[in-house]
PDB file of N, CA and C in Angstrom:
ATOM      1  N   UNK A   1     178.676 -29.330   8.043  1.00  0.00           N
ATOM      2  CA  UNK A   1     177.849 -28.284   8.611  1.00  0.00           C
ATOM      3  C   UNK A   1     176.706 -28.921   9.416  1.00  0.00           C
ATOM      4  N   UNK A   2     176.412 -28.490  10.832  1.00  0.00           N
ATOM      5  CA  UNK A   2     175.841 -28.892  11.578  1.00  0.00           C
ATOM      6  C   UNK A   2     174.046 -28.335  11.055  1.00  0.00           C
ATOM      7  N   UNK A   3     172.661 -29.187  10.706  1.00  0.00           N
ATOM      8  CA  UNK A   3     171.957 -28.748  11.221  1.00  0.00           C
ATOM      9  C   UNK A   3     171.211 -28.205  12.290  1.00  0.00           C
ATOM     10  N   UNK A   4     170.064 -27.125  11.670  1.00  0.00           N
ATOM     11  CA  UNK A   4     169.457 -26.459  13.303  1.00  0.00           C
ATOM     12  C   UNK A   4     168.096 -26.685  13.521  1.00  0.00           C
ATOM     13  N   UNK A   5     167.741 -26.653  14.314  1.00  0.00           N
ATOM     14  CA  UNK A   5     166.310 -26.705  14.569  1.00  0.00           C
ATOM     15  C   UNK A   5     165.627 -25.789  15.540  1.00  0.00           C
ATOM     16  N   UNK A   6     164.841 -24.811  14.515  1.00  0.00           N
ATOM     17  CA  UNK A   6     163.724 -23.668  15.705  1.00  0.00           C
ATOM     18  C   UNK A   6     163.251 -23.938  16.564  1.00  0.00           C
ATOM     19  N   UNK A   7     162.996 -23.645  17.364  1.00  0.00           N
ATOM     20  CA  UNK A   7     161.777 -24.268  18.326  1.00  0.00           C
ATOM     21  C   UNK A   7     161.534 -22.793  19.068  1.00  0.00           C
ATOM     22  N   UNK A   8     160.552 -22.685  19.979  1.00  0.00           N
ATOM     23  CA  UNK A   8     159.326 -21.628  20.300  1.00  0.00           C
ATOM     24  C   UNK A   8     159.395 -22.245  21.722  1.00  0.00           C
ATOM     25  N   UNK A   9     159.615 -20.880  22.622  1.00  0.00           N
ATOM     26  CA  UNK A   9     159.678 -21.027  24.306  1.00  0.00           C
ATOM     27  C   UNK A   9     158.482 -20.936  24.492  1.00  0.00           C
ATOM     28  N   UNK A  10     157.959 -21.820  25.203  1.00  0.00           N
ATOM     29  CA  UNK A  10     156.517 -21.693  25.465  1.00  0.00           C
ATOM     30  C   UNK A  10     156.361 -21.373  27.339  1.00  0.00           C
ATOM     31  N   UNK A  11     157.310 -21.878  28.090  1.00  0.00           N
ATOM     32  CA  UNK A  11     157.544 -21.234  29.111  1.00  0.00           C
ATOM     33  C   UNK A  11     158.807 -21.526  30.160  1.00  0.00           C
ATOM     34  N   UNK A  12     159.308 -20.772  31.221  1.00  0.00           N
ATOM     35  CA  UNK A  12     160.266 -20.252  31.182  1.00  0.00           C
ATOM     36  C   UNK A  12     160.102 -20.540  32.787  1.00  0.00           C
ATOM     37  N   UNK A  13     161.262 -20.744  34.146  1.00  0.00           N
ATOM     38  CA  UNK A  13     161.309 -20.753  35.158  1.00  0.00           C
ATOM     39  C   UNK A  13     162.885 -20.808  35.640  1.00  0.00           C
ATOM     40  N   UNK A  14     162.732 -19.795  36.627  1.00  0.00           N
ATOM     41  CA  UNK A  14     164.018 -19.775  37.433  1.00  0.00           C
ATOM     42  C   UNK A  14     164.647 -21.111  38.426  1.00  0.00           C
ATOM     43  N   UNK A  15     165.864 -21.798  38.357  1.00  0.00           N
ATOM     44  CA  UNK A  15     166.234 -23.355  39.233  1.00  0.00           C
ATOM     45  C   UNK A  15     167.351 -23.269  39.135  1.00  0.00           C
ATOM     46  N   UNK A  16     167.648 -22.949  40.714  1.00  0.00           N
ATOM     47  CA  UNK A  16     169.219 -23.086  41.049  1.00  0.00           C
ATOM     48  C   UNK A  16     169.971 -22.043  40.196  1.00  0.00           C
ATOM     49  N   UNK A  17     169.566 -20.648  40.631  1.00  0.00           N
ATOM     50  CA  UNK A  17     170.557 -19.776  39.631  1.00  0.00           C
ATOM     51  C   UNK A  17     170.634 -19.971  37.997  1.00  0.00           C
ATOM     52  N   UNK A  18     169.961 -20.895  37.887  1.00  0.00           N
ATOM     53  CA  UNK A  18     169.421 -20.707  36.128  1.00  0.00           C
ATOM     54  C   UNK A  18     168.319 -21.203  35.417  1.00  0.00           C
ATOM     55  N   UNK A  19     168.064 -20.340  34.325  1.00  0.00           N
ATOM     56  CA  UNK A  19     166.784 -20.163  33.800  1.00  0.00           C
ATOM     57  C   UNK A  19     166.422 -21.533  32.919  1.00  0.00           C
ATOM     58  N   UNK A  20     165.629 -22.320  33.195  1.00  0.00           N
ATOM     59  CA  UNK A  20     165.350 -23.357  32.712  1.00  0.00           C
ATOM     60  C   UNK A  20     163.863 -22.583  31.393  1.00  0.00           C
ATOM     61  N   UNK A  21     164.363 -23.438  30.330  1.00  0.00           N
ATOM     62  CA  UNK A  21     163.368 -23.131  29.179  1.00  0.00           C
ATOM     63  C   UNK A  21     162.720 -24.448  28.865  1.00  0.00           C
ATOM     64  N   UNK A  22     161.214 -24.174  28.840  1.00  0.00           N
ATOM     65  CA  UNK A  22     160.562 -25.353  27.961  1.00  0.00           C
ATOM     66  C   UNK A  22     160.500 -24.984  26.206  1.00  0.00           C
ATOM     67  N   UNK A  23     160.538 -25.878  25.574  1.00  0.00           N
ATOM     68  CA  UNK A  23     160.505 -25.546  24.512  1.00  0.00           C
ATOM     69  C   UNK A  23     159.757 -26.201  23.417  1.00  0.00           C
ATOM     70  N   UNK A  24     159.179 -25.984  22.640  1.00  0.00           N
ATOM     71  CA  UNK A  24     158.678 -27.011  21.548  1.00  0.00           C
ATOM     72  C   UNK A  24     159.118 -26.849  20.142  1.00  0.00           C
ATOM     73  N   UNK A  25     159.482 -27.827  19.962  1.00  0.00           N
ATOM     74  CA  UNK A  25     160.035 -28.640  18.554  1.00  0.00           C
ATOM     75  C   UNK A  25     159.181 -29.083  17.793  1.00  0.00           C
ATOM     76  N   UNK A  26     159.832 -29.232  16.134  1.00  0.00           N
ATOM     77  CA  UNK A  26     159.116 -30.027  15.279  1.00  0.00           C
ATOM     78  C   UNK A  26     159.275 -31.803  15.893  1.00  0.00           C
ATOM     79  N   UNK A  27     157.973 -32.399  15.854  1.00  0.00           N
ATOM     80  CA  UNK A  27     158.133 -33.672  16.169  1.00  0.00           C
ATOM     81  C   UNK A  27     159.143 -34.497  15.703  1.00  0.00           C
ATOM     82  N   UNK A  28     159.800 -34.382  14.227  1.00  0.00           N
ATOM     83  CA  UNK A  28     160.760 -35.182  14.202  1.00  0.00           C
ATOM     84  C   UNK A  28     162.000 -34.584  14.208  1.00  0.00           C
ATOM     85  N   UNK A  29     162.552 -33.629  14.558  1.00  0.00           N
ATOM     86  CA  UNK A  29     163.156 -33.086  14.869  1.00  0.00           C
ATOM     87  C   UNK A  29     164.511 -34.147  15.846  1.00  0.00           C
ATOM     88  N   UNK A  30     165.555 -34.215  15.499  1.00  0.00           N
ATOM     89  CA  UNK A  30     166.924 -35.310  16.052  1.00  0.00           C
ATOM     90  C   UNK A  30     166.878 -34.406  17.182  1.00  0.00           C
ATOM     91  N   UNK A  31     166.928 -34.182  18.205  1.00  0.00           N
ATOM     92  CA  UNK A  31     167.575 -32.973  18.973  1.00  0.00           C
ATOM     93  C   UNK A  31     167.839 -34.440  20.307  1.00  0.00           C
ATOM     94  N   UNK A  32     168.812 -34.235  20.869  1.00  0.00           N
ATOM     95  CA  UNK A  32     169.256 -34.953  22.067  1.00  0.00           C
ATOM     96  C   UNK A  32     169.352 -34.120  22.900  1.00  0.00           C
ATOM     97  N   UNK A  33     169.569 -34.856  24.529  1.00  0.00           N
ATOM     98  CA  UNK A  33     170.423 -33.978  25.877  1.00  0.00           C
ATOM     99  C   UNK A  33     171.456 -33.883  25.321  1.00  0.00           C
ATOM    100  N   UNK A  34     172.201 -32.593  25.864  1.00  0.00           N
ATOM    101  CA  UNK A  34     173.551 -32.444  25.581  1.00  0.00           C
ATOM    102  C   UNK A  34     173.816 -31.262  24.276  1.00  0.00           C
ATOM    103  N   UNK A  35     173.238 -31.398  23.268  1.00  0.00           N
ATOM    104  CA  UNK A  35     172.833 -30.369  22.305  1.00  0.00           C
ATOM    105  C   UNK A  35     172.693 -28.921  22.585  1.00  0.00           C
ATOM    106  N   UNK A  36     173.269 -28.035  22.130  1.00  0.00           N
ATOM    107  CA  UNK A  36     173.402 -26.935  22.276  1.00  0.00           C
ATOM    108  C   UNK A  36     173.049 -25.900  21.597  1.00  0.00           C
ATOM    109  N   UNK A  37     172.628 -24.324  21.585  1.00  0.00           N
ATOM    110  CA  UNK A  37     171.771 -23.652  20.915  1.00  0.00           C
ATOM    111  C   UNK A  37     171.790 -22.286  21.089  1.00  0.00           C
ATOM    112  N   UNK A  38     171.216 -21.534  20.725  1.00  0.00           N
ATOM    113  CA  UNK A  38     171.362 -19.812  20.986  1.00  0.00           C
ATOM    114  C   UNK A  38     169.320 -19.485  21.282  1.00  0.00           C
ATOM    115  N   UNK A  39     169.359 -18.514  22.158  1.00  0.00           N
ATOM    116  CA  UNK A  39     167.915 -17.727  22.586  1.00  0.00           C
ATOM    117  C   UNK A  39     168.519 -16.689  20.981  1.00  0.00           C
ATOM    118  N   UNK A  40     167.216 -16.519  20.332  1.00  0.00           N
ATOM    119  CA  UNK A  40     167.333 -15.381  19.120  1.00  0.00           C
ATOM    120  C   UNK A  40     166.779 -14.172  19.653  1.00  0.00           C
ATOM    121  N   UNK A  41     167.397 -12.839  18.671  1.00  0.00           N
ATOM    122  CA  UNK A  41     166.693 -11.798  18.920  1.00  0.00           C
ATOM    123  C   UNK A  41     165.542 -11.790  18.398  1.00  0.00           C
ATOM    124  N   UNK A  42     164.729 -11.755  19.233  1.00  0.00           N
ATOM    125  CA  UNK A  42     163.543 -11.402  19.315  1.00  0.00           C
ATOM    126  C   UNK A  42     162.888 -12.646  17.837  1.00  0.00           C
ATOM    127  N   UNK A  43     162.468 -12.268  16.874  1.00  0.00           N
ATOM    128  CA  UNK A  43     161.799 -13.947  15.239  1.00  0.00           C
ATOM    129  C   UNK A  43     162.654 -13.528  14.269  1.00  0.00           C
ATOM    130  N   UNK A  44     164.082 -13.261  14.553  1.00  0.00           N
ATOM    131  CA  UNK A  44     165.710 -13.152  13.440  1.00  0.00           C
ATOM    132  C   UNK A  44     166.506 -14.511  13.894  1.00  0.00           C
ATOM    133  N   UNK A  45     167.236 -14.675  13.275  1.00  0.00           N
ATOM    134  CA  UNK A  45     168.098 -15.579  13.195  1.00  0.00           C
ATOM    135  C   UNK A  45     169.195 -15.329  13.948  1.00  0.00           C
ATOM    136  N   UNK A  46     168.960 -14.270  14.661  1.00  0.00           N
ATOM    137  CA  UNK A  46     170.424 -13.226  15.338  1.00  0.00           C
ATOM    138  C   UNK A  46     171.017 -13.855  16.356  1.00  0.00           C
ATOM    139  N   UNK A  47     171.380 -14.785  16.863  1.00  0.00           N
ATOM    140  CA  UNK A  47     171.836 -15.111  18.536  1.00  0.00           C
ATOM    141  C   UNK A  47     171.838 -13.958  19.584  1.00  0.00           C
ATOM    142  N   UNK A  48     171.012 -14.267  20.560  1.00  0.00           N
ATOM    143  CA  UNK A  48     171.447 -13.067  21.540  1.00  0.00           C
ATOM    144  C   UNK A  48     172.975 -13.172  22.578  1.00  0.00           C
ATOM    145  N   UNK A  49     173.640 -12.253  22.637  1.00  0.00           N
ATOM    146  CA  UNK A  49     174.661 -12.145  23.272  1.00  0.00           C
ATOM    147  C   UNK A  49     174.661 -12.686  24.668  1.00  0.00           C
ATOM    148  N   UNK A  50     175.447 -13.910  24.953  1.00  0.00           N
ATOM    149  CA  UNK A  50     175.336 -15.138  26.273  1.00  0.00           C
ATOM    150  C   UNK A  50     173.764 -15.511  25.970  1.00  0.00           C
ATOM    151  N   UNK A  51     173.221 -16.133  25.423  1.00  0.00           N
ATOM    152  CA  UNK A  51     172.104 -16.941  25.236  1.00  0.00           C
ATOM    153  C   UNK A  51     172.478 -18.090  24.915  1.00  0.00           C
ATOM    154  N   UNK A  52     173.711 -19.014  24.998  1.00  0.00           N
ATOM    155  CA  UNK A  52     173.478 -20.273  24.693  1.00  0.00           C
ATOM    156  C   UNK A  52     172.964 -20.918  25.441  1.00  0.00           C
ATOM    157  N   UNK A  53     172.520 -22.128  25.259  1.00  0.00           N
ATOM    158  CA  UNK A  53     171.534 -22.506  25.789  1.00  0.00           C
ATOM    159  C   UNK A  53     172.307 -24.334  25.637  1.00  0.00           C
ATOM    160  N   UNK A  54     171.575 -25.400  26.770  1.00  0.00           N
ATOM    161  CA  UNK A  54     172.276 -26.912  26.548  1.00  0.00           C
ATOM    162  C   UNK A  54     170.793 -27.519  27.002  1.00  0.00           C
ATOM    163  N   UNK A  55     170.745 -28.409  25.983  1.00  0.00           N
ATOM    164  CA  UNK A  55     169.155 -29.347  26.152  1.00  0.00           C
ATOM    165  C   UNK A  55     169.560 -30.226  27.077  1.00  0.00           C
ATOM    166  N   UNK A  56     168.594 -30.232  28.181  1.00  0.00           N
ATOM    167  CA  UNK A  56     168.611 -31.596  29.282  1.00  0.00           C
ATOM    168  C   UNK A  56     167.644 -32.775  29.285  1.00  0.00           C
ATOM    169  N   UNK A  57     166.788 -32.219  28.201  1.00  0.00           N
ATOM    170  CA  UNK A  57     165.807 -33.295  28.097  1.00  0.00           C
ATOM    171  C   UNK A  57     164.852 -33.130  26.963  1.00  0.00           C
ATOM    172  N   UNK A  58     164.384 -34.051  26.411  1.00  0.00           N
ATOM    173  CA  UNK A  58     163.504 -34.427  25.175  1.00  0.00           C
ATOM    174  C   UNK A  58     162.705 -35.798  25.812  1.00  0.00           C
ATOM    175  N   UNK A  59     161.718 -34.592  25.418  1.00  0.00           N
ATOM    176  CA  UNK A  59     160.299 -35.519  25.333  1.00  0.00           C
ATOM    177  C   UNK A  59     159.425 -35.373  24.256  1.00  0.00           C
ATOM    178  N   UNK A  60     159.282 -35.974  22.826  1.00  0.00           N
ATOM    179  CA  UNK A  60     158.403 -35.537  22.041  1.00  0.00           C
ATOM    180  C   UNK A  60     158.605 -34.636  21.163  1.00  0.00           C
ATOM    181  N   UNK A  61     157.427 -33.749  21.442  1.00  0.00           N
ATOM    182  CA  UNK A  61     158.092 -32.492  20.665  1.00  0.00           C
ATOM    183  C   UNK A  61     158.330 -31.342  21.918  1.00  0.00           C
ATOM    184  N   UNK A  62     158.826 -31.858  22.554  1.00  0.00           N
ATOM    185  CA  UNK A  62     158.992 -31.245  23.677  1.00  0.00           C
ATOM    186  C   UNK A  62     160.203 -30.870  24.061  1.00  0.00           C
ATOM    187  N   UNK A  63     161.492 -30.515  24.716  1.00  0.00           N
ATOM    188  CA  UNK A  63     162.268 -30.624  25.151  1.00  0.00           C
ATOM    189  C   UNK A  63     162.581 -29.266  26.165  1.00  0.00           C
ATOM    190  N   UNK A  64     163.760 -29.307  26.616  1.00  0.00           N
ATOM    191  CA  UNK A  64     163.861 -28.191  28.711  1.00  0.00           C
ATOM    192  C   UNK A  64     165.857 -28.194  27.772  1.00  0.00           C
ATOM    193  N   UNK A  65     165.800 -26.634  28.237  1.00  0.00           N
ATOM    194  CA  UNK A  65     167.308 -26.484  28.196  1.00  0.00           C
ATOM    195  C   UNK A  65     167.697 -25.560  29.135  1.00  0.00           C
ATOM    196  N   UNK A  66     168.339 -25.287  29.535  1.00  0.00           N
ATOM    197  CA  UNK A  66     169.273 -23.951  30.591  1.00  0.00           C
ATOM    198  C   UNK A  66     169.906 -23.059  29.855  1.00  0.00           C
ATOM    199  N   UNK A  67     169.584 -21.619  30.426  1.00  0.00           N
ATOM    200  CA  UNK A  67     171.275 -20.658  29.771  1.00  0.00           C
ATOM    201  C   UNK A  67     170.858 -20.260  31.230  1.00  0.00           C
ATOM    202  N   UNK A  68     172.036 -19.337  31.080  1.00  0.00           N
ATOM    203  CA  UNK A  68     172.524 -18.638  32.268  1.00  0.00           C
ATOM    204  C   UNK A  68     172.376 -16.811  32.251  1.00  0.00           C
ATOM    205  N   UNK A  69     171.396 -16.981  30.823  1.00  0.00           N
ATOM    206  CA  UNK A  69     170.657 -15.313  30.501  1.00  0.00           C
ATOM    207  C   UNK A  69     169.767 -14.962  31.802  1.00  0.00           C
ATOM    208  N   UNK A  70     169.603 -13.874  32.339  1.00  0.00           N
ATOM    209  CA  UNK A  70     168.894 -13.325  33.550  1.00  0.00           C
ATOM    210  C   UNK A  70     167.668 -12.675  33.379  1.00  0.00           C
ATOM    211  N   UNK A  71     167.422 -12.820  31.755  1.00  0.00           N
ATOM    212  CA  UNK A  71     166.247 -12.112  31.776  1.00  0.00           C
ATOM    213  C   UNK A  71     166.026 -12.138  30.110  1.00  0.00           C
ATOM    214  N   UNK A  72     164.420 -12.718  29.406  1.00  0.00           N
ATOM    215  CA  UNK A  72     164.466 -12.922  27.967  1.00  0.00           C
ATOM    216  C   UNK A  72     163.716 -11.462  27.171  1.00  0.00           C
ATOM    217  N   UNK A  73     163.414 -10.967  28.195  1.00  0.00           N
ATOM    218  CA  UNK A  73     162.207  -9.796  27.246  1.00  0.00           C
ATOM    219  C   UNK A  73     161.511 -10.372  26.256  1.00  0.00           C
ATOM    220  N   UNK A  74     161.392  -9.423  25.162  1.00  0.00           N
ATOM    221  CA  UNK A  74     160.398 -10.089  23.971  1.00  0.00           C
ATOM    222  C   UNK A  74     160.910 -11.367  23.035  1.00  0.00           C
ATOM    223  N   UNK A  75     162.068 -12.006  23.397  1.00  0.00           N
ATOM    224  CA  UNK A  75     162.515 -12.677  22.971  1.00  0.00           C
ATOM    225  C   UNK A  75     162.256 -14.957  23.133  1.00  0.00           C
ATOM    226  N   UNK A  76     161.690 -14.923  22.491  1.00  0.00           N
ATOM    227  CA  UNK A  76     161.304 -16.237  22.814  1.00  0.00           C
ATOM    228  C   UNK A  76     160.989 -17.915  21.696  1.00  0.00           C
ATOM    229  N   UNK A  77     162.286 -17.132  20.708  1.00  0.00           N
ATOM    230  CA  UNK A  77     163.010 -18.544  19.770  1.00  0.00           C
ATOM    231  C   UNK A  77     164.141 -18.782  20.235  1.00  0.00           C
ATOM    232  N   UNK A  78     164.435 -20.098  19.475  1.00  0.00           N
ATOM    233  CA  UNK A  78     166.012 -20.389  20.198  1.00  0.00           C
ATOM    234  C   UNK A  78     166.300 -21.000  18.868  1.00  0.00           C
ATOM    235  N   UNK A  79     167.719 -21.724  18.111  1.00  0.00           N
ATOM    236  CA  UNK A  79     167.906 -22.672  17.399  1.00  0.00           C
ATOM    237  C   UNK A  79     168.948 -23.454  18.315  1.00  0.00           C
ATOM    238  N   UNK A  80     168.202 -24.621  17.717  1.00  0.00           N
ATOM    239  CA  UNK A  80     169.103 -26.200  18.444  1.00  0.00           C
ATOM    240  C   UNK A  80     170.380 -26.404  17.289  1.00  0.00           C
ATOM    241  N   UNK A  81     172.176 -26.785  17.794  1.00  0.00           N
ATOM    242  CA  UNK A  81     172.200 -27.429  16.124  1.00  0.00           C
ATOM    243  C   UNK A  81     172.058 -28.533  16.886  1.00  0.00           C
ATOM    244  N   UNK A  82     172.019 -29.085  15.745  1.00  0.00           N
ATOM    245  CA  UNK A  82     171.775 -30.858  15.760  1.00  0.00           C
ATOM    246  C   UNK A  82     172.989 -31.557  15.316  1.00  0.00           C
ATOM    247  N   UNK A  83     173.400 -32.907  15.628  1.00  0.00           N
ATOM    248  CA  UNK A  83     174.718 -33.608  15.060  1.00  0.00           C
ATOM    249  C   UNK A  83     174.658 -34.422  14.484  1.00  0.00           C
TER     250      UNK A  83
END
């Protein structure tokens, strides 16, 4: 079983037809590029429907992922799994 890791959109921008997310993580948190994840409904554990999401970068407790969702509303957790 794969672990996950929460993390909290802190902000959000449109590039090249998709929505790039910043995100912040627990500092020690494993998360790599390539890692994959769901936008939640709204602070549930729920996946939103086409919200996956693929990390392109880690910095810290930092990391940037893409989905191809068009729009987040009040919604602004995601879970990473981890490998």
């Amino acid at each position: 079983m794969a672990a996950t890791v929460r993390g909290k959109i802190i902000s959000l921008y449109r590039y090249r037809g998709r929505m790039t997310l910043h995100i912040e993580i627990s500092g020690d948190a494993l998360i790599k590029p390539g890692m994959t994840g769901s936008v939640l409904k709204e602070e549930t554990e729920q996946a939103l429907s086409n919200g996956q999401i693929q990390v392109v970068k880690v910095t810290g407790r930092f990391c940037i992922a893409t989905t191809d969702l068009l729009k987040l509303g009040k919604n602004r957790w995601v879970l990473i799994r981890s490998r």
